[in-house]
Protein backbone atom coordinates (compact mmCIF):
# COMPACT_ATOMS: atom_id res chain seq x y z
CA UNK A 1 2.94 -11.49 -0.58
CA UNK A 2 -0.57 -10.75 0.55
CA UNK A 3 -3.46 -13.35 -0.50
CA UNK A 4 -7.18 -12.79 -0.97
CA UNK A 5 -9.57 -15.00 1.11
CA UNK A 6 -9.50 -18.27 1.54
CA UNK A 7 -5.92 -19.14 2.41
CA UNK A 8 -2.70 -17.66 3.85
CA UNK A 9 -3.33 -14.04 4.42
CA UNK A 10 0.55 -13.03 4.07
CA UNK A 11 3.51 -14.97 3.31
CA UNK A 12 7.43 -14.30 2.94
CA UNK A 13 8.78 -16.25 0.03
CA UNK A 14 12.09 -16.76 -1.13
CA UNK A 15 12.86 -14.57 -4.08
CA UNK A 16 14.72 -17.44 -5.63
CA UNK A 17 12.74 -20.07 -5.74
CA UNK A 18 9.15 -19.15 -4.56
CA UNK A 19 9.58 -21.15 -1.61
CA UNK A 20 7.18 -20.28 1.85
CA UNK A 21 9.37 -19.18 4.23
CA UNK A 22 6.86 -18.12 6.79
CA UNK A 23 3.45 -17.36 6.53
CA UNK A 24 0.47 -15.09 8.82
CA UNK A 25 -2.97 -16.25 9.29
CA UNK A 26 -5.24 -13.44 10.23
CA UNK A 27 -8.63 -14.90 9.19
CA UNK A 28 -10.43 -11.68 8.71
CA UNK A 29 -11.44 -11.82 4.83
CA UNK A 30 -9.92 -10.24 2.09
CA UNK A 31 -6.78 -8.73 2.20
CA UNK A 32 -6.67 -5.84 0.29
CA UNK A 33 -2.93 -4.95 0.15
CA UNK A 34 0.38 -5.60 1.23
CA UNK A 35 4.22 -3.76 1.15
CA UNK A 36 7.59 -5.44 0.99
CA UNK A 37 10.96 -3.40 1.91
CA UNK A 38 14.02 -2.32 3.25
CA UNK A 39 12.65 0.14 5.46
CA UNK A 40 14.40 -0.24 9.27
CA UNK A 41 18.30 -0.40 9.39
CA UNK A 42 18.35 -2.08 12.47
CA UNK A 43 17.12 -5.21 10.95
CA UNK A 44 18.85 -7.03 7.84
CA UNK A 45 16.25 -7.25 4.82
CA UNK A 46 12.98 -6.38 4.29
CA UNK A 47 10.18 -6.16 6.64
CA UNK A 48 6.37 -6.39 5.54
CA UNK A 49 2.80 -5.43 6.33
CA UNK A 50 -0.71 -6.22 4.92
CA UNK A 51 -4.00 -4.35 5.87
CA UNK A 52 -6.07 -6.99 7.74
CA UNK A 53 -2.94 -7.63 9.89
CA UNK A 54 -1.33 -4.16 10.00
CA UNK A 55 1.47 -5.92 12.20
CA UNK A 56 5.20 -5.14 10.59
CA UNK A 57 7.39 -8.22 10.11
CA UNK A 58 10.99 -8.36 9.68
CA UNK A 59 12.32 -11.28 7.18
CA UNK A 60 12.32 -13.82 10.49
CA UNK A 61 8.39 -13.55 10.52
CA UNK A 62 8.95 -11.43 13.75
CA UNK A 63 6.57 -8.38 14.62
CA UNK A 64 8.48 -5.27 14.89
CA UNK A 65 7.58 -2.40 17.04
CA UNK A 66 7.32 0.68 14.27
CA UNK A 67 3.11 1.75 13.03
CA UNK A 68 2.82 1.55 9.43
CA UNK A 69 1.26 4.79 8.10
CA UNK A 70 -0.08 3.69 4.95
CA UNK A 71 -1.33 0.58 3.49
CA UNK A 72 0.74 0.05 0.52
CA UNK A 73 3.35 2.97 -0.41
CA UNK A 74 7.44 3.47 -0.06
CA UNK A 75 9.44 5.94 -0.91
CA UNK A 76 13.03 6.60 -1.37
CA UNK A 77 12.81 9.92 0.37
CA UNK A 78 16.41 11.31 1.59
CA UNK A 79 18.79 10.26 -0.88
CA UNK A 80 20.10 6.79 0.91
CA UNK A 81 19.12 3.53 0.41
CA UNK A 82 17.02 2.81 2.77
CA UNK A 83 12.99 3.21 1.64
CA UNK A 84 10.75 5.11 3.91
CA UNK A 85 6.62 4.29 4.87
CA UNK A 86 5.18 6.94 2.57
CA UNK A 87 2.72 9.72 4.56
């Protein structure tokens, strides 16, 4: 979930219960937009990104080594379940 200024500027909740399970501080203003999903196999759930940060984060809060090409689109692009970054 991305926030606008002042306050946590992404956090990972629990789908369940709305619950903080980890949460980014940038401190650069306004975040504009952010992207949830399943888009790297090699880690289990979804990883995230928001524009002020443009890190990727799998569902441990843990940077991931991939550059996110666009600030807020997925696709489901070659007929499996796994989304793609949209470019």
């Amino acid at each position: 979930m991305s926030h606008e200024w002042p306050g946590p500027d992404l956090t990972f909740r629990d789908a369940g219960t709305g619950e903080i399970i980890w949460r980014k501080e940038v401190n650069t203003g306004d975040v504009e937009r952010g992207v949830a999903g399943d888009i790297l196999a090699q880690y289990k759930g979804a990883e995230c990104w928001a524009t002020e940060d443009y890190k990727v984060y799998n569902c441990k809060g843990e940077p991931v080594q991939i550059d996110p090409k666009t600030k807020s689109f997925l696709i489901y692009w070659d007929g499996d379940l796994q989304r793609e970054n949209a470019k």
